[in-house]
C-alpha atoms as a PDB file:
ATOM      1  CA  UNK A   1     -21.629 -18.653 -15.418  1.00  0.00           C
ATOM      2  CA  UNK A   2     -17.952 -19.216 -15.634  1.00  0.00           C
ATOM      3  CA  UNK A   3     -16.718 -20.223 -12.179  1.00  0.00           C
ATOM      4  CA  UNK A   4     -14.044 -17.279 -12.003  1.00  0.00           C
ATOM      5  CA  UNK A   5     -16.729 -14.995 -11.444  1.00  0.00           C
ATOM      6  CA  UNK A   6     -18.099 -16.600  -9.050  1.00  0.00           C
ATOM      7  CA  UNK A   7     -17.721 -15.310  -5.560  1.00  0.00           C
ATOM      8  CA  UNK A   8     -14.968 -16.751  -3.642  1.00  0.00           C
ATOM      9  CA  UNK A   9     -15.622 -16.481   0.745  1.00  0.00           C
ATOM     10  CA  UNK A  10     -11.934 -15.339   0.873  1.00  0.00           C
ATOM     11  CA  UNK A  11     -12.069 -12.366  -1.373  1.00  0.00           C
ATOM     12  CA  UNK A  12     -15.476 -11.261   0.604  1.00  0.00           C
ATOM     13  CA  UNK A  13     -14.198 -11.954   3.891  1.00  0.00           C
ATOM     14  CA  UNK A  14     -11.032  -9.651   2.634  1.00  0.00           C
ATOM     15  CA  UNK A  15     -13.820  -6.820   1.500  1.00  0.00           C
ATOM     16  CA  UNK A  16     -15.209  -7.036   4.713  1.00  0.00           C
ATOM     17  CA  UNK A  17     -11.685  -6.396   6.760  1.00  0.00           C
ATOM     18  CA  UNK A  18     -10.704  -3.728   4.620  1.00  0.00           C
ATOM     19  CA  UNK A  19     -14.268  -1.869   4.849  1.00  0.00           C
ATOM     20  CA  UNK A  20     -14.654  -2.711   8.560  1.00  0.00           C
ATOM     21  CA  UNK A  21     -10.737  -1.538   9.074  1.00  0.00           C
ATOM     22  CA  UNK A  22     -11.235   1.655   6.075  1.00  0.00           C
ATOM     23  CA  UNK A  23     -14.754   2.683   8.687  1.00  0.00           C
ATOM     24  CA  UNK A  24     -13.014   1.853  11.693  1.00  0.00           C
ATOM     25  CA  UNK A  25      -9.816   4.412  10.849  1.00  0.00           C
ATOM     26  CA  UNK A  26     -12.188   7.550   9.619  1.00  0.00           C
ATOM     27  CA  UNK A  27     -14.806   7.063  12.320  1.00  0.00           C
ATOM     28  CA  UNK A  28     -13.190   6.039  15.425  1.00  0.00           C
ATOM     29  CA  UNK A  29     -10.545   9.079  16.307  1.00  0.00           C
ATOM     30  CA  UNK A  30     -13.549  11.239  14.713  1.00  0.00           C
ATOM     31  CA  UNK A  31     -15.946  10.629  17.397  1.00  0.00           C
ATOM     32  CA  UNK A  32     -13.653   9.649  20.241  1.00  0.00           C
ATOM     33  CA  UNK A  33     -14.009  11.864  23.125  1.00  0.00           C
ATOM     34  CA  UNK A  34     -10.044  10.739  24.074  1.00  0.00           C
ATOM     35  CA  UNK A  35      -7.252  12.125  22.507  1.00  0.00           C
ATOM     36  CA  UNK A  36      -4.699   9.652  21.473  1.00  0.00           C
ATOM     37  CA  UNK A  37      -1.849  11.421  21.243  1.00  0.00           C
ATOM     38  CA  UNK A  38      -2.412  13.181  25.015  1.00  0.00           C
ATOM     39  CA  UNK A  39      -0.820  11.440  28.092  1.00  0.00           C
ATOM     40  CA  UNK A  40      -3.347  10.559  30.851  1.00  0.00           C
ATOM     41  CA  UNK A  41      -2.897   9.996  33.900  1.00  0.00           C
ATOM     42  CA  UNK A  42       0.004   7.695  33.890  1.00  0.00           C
ATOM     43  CA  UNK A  43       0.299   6.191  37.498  1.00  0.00           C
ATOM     44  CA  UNK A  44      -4.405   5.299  37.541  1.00  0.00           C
ATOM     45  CA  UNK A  45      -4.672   4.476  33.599  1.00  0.00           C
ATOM     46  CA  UNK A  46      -1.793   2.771  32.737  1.00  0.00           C
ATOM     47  CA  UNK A  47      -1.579  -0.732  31.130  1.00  0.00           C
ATOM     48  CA  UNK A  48      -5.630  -1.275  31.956  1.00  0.00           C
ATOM     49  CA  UNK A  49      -6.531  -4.784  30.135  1.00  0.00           C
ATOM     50  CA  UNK A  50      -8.851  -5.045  27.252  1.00  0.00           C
ATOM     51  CA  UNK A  51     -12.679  -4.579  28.180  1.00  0.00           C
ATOM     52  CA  UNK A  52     -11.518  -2.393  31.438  1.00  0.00           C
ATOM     53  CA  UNK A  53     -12.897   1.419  32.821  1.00  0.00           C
ATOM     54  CA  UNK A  54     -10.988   3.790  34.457  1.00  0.00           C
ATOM     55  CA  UNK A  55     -11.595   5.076  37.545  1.00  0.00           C
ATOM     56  CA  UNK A  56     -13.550   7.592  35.747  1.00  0.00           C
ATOM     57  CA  UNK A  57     -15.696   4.849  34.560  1.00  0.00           C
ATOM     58  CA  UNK A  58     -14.731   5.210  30.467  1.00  0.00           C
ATOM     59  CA  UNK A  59     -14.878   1.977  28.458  1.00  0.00           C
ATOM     60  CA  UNK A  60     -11.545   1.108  26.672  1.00  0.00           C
ATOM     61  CA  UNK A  61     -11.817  -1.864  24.376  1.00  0.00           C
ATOM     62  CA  UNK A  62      -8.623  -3.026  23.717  1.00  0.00           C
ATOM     63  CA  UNK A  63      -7.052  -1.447  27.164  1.00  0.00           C
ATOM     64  CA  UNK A  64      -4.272   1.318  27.713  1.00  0.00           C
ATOM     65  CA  UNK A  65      -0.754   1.190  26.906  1.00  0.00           C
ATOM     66  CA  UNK A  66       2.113   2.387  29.528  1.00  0.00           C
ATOM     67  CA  UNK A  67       1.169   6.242  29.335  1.00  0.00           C
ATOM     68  CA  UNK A  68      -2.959   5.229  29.491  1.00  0.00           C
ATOM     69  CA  UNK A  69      -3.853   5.960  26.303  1.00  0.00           C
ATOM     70  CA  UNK A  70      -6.607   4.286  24.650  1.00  0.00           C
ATOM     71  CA  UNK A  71      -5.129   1.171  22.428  1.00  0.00           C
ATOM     72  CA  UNK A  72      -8.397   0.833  20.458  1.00  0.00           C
ATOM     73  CA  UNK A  73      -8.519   4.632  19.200  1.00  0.00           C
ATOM     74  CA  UNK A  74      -4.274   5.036  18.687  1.00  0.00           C
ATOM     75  CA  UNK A  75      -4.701   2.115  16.505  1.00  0.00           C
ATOM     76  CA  UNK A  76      -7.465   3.311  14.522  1.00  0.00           C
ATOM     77  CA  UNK A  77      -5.663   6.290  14.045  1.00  0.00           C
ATOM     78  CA  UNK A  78      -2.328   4.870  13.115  1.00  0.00           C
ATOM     79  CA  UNK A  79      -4.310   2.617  10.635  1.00  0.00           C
ATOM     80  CA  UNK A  80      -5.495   5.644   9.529  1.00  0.00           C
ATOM     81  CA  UNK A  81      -1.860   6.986   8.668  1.00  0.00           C
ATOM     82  CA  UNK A  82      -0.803   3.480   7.540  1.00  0.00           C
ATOM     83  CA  UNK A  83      -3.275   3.189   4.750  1.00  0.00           C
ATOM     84  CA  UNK A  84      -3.060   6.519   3.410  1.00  0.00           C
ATOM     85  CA  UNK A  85       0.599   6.144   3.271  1.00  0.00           C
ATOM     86  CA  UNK A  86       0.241   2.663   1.587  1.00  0.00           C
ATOM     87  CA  UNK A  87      -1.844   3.845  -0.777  1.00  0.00           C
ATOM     88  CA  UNK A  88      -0.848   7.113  -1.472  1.00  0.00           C
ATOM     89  CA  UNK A  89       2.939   5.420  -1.904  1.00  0.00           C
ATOM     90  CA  UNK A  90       1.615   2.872  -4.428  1.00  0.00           C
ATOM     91  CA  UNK A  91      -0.539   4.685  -6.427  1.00  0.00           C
ATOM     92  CA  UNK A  92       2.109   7.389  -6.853  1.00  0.00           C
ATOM     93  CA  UNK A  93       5.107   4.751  -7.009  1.00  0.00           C
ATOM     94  CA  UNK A  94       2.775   2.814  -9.974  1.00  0.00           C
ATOM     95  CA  UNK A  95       1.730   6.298 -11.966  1.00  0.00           C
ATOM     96  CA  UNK A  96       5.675   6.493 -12.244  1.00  0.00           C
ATOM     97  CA  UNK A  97       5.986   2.975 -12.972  1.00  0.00           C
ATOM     98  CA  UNK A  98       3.823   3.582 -15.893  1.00  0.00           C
ATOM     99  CA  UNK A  99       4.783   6.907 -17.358  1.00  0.00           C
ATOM    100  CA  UNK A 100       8.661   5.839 -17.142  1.00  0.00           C
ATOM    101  CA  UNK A 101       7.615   2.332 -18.902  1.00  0.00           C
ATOM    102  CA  UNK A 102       5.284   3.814 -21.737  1.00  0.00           C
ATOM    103  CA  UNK A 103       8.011   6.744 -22.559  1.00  0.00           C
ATOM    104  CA  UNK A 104      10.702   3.970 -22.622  1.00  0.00           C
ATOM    105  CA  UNK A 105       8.129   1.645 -25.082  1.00  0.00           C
ATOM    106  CA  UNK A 106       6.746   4.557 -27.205  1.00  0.00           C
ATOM    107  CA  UNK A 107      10.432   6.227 -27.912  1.00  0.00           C
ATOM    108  CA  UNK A 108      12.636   3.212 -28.223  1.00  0.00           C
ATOM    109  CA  UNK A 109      16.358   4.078 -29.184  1.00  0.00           C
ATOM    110  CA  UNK A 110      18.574   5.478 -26.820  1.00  0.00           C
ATOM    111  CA  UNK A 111      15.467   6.594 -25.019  1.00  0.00           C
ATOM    112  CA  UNK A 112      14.623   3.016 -23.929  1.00  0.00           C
ATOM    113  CA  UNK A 113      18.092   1.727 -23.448  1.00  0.00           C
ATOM    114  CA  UNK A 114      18.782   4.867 -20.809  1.00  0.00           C
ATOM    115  CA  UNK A 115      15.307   4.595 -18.847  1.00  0.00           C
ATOM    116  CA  UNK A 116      15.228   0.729 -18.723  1.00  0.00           C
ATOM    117  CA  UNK A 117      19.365   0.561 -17.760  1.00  0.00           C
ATOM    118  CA  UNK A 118      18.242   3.069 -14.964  1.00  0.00           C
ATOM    119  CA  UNK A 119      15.372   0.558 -14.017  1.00  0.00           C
ATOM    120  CA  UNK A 120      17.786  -2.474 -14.161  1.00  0.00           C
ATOM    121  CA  UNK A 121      20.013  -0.876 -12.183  1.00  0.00           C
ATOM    122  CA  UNK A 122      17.486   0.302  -8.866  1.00  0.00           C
ATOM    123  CA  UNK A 123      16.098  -3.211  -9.452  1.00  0.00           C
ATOM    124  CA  UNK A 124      19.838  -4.725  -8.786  1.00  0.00           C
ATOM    125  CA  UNK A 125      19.678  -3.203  -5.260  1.00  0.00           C
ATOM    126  CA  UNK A 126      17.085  -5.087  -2.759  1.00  0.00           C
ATOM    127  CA  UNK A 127      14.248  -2.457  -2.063  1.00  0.00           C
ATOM    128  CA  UNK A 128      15.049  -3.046   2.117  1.00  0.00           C
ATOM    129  CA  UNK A 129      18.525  -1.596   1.351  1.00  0.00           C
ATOM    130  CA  UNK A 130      17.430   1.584  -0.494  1.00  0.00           C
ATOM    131  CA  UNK A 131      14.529   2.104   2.078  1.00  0.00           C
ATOM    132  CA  UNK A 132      16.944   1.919   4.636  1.00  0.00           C
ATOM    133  CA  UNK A 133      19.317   4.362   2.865  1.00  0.00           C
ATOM    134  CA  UNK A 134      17.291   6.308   1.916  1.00  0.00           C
ATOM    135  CA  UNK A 135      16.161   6.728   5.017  1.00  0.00           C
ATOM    136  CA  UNK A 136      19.142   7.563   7.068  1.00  0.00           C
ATOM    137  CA  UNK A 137      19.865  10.461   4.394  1.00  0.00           C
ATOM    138  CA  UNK A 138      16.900  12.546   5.442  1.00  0.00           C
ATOM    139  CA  UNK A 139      15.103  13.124   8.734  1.00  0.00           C
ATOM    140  CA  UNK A 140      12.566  10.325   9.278  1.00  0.00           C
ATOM    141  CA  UNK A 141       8.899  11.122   8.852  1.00  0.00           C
ATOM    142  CA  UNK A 142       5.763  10.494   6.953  1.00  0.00           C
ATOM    143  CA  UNK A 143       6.229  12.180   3.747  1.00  0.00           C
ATOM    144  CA  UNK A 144      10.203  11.093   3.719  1.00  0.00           C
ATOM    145  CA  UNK A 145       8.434   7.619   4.113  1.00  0.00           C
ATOM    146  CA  UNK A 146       6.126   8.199   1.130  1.00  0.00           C
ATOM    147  CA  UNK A 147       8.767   9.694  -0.775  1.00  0.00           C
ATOM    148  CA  UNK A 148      11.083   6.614  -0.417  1.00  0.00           C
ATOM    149  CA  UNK A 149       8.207   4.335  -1.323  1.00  0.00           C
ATOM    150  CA  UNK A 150       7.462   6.216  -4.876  1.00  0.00           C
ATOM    151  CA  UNK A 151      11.572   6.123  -5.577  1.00  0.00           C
ATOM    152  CA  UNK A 152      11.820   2.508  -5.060  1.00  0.00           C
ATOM    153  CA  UNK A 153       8.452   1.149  -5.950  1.00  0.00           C
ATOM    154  CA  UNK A 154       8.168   1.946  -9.696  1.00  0.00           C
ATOM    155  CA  UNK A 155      10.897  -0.236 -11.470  1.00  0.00           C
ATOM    156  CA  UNK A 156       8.707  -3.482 -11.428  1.00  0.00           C
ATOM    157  CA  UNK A 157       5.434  -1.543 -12.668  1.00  0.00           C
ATOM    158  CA  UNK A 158       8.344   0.172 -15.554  1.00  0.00           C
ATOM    159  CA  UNK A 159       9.139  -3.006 -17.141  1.00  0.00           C
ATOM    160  CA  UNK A 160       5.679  -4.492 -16.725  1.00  0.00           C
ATOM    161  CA  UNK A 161       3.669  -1.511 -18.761  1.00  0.00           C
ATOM    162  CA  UNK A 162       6.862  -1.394 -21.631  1.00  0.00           C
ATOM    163  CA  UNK A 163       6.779  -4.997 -22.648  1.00  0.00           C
ATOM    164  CA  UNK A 164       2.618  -4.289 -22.494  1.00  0.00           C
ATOM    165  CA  UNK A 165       3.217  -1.143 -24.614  1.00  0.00           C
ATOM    166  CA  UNK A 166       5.057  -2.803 -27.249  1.00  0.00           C
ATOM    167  CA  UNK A 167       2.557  -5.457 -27.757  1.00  0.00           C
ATOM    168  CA  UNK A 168       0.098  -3.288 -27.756  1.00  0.00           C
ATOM    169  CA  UNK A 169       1.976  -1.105 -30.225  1.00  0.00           C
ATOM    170  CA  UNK A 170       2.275  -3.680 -32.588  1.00  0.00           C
ATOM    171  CA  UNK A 171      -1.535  -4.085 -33.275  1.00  0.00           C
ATOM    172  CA  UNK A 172      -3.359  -2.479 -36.447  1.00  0.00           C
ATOM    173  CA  UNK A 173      -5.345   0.032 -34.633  1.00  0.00           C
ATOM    174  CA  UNK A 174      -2.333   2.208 -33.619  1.00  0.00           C
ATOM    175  CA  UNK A 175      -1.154   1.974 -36.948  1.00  0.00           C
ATOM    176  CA  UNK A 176      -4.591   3.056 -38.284  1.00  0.00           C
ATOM    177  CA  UNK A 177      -4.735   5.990 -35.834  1.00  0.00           C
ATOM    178  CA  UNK A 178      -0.917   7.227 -36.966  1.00  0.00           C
ATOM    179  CA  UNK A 179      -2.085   7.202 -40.499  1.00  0.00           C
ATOM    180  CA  UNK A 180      -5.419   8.829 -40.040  1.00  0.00           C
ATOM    181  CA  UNK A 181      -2.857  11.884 -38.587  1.00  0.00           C
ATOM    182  CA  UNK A 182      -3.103  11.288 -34.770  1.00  0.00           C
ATOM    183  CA  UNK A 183       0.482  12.620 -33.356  1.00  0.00           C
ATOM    184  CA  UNK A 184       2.201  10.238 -31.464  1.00  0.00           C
ATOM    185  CA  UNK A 185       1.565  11.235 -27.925  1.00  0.00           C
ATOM    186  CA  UNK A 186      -2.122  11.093 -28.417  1.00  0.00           C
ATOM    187  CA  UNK A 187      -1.758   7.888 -29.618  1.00  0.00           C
ATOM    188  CA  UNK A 188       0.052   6.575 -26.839  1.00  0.00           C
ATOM    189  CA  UNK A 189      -2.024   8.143 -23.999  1.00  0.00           C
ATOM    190  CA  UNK A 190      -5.556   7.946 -25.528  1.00  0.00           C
ATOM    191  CA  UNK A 191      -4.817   4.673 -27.267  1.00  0.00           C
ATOM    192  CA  UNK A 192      -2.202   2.658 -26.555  1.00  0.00           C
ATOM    193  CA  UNK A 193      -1.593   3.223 -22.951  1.00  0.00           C
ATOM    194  CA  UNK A 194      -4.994   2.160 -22.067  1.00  0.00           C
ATOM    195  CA  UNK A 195      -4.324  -1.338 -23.651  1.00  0.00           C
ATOM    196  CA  UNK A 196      -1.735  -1.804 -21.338  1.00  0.00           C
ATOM    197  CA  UNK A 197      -2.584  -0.344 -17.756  1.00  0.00           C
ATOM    198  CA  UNK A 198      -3.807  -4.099 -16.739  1.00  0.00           C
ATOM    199  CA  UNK A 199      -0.381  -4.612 -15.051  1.00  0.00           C
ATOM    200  CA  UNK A 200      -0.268  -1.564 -13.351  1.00  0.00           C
ATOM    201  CA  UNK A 201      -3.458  -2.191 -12.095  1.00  0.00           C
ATOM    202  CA  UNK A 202      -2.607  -5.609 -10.801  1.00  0.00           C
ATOM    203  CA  UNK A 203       0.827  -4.221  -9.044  1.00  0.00           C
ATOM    204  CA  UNK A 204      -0.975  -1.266  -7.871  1.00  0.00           C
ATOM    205  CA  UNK A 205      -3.153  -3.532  -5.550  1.00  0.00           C
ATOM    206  CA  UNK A 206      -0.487  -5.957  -4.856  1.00  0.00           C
ATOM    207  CA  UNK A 207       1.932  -3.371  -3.877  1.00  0.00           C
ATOM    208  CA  UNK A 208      -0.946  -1.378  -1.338  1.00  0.00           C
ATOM    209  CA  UNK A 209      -0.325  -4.166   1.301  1.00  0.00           C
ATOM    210  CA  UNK A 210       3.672  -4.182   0.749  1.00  0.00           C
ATOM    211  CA  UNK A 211       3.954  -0.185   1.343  1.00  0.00           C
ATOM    212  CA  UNK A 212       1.946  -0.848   4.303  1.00  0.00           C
ATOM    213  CA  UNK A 213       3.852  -3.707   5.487  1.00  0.00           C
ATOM    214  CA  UNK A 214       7.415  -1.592   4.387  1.00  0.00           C
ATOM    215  CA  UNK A 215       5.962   1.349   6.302  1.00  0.00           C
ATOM    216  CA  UNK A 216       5.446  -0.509   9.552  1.00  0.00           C
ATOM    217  CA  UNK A 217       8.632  -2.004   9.387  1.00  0.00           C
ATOM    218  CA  UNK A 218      10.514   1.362   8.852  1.00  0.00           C
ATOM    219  CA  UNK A 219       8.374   2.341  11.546  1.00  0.00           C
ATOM    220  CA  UNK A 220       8.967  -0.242  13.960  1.00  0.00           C
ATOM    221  CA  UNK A 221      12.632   0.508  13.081  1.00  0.00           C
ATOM    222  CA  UNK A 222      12.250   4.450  14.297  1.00  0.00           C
ATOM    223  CA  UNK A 223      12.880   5.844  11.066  1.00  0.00           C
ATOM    224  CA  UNK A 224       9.251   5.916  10.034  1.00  0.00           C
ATOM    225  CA  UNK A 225       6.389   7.700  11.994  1.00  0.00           C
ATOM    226  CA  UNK A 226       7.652   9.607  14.791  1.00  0.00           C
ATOM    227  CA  UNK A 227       5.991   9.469  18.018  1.00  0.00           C
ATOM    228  CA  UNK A 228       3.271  10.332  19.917  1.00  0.00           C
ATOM    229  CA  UNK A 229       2.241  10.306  15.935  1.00  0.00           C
ATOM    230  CA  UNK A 230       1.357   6.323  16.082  1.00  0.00           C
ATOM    231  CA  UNK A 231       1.752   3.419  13.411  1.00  0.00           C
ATOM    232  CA  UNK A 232       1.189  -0.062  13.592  1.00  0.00           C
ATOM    233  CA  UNK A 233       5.088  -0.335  13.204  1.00  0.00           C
ATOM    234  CA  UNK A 234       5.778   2.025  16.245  1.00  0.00           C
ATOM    235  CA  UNK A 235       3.096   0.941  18.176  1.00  0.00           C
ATOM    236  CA  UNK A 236       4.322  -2.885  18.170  1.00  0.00           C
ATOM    237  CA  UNK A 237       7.733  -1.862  19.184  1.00  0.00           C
ATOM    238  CA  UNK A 238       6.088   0.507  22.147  1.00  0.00           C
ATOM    239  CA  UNK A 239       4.370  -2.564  23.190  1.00  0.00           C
ATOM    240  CA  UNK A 240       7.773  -4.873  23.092  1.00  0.00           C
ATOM    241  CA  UNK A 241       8.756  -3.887  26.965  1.00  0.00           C
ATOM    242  CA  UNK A 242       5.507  -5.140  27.851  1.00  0.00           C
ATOM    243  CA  UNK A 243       4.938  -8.273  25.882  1.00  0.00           C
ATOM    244  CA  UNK A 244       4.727 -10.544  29.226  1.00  0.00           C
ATOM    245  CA  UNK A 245       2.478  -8.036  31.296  1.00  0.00           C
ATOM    246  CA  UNK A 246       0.236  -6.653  28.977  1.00  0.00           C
ATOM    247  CA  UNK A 247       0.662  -8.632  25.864  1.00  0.00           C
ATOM    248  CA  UNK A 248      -2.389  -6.975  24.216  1.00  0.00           C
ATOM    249  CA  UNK A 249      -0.314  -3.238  23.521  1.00  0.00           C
ATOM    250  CA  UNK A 250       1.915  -5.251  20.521  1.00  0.00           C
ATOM    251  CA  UNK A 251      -0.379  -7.866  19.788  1.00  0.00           C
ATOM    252  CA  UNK A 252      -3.756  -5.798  18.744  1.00  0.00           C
ATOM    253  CA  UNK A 253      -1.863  -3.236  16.231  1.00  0.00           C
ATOM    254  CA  UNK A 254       0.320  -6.919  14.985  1.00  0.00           C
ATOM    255  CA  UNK A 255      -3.042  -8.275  13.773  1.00  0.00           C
ATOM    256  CA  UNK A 256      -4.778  -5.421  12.541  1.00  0.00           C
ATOM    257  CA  UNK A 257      -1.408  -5.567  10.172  1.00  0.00           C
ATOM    258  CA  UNK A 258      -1.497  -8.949   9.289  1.00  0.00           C
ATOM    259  CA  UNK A 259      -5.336  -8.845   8.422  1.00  0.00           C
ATOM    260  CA  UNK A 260      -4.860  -5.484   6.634  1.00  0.00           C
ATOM    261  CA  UNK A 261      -1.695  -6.802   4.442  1.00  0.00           C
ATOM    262  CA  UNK A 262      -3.464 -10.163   4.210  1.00  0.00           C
ATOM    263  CA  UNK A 263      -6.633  -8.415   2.696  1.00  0.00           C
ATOM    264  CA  UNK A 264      -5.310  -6.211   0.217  1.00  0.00           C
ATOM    265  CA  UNK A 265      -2.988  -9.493  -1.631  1.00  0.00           C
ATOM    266  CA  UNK A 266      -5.905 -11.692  -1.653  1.00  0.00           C
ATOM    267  CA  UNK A 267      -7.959  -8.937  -3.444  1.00  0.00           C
ATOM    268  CA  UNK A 268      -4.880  -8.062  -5.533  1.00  0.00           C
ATOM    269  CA  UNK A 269      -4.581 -11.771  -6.344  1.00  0.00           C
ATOM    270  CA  UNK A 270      -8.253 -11.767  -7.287  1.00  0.00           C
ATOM    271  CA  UNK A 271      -7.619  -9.222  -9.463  1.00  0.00           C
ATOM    272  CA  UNK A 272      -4.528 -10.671 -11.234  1.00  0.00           C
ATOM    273  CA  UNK A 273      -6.796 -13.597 -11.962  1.00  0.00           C
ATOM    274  CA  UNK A 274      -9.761 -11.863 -13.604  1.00  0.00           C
ATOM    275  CA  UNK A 275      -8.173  -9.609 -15.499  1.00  0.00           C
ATOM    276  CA  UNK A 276      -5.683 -12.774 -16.701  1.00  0.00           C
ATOM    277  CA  UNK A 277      -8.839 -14.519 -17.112  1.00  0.00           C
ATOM    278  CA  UNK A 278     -10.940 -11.869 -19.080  1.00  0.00           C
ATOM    279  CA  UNK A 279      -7.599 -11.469 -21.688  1.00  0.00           C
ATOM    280  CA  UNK A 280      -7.679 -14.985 -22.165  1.00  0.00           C
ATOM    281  CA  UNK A 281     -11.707 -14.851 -22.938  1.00  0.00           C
ATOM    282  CA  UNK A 282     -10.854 -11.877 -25.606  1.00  0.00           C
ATOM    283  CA  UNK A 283      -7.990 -14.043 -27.066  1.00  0.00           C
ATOM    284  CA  UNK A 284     -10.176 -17.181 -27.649  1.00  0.00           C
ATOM    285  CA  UNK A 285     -12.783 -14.760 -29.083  1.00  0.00           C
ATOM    286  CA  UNK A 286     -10.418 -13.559 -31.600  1.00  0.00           C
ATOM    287  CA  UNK A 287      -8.912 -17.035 -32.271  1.00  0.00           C
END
């Protein structure tokens, strides 16, 4: 068995943090009895340490923050909202990615030039810059953050699936299918696109843990999630105030994050290599 299929302890253990972290943010707010978006009772609940009960003798696992909330369940729930809008916003930013890049491929002439000068041109400005721009033109929220993500996410996924399209383009079969009397568009969608979606795929996974990461920040910045709403990005800078008293309000939401982001580019890096490895397999077959 080739040794690239074999299974490597870092992409389980990443597996295992994203399913423990995908059960944990659907279950958790689900079954709590707490609401975590309700402030308790501020003066007997606040800032309890991890492992501590109230006064009404309920558990809270990771302790309160300053308005004695429950840390554990807000930071389920903001996971919750941080991985939807990571990968809602790269899914949607690499479907563009892809339909911009095959239209640009498949046309060619002035077609190409205009899409891929357009792409050039977003890809000039740093993605920070037209976050934060973007931004600051409309109110700040959860679908203006998932908006933002799609408008500056697809450029890289663009050029990727053309230069894929026009290899792809060039091989017998679509020539075959053109002059059996297939119409161009069915060509390209049914037939050629197919070919090339490797890419995408590979970006798509990389990029799931970058929206997430982009989100927080924006977040963290206040012109993400709004609160009581919580995010892992609003939630750290909540927590700042408090980093020498109760260090745990910042530091639990920082490393469900890291772990999260961490995760989803090892198994996007495990990806890149299989699917690089399987096209190198059908190459040597057809050599």
């Amino acid at each position: 068995m080739n040794t690239a299929y074999k299974r490597d302890p870092l992409v389980v253990g990443a597996l295992v943090v994203l399913a423990a972290m995908a059960a944990g943010v659907v279950i958790v707010p689900m079954i709590s009895s707490q609401n975590p978006l309700a402030i308790g009772d501020v003066l007997g609940l606040r800032y309890l340490p991890p492992g501590a009960r109230d006064s009404a003798g309920v558990f809270h696992l990771l302790g309160t923050d300053r308005f004695g909330r429950d840390l554990f369940v807000r930071m389920m729930l903001a996971g919750r909202i941080s991985m939807a809008v990571g990968i809602v916003g790269s899914v949607a930013a690499a479907a563009a990615g892809t339909a911009v890049g095959a239209v640009a491929a498949w046309s060619g002439g002035l077609a190409d030039r205009l899409l891929m000068a357009l792409t050039d041109a977003m890809l000039a400005v740093p993605r920070l810059i037209l976050l934060l721009l973007c931004v600051a033109l409309w109110q700040p929220g959860l679908t203006t953050v998932i908006v933002v993500l799609i408008a500056t996410g697809w450029m890289g996924v663009a050029r990727m699936v053309r230069a894929e399209v026009l290899g792809v383009r060039a091989q017998p079969f679509v020539d075959a299918a053109i002059s059996l009397g297939a119409r161009g568009r069915r060509v390209l969608w049914r037939h050629a696109l197919p070919n090339a979606l490797g890419p995408a795929i590979i970006a798509t996974a990389l990029g799931v843990g970058n929206a997430i990461l982009l989100e927080s920040g924006l977040s963290f910045l206040g012109l993400g999630v709004q609160p009581p709403a919580p995010s892992w990005g609003n939630m750290i800078a909540g927590g700042r105030d408090a980093i020498v008293t109760a260090p745990w309000i910042a530091l639990c939401p920082g490393l469900a994050l890291i772990a999260t982001v961490l995760a989803c580019t090892l198994l996007g890096d495990w990806l890149r290599d299989r699917l690089s490895g399987e096209a190198a397999g059908l190459l040597g077959e057809r050599a």
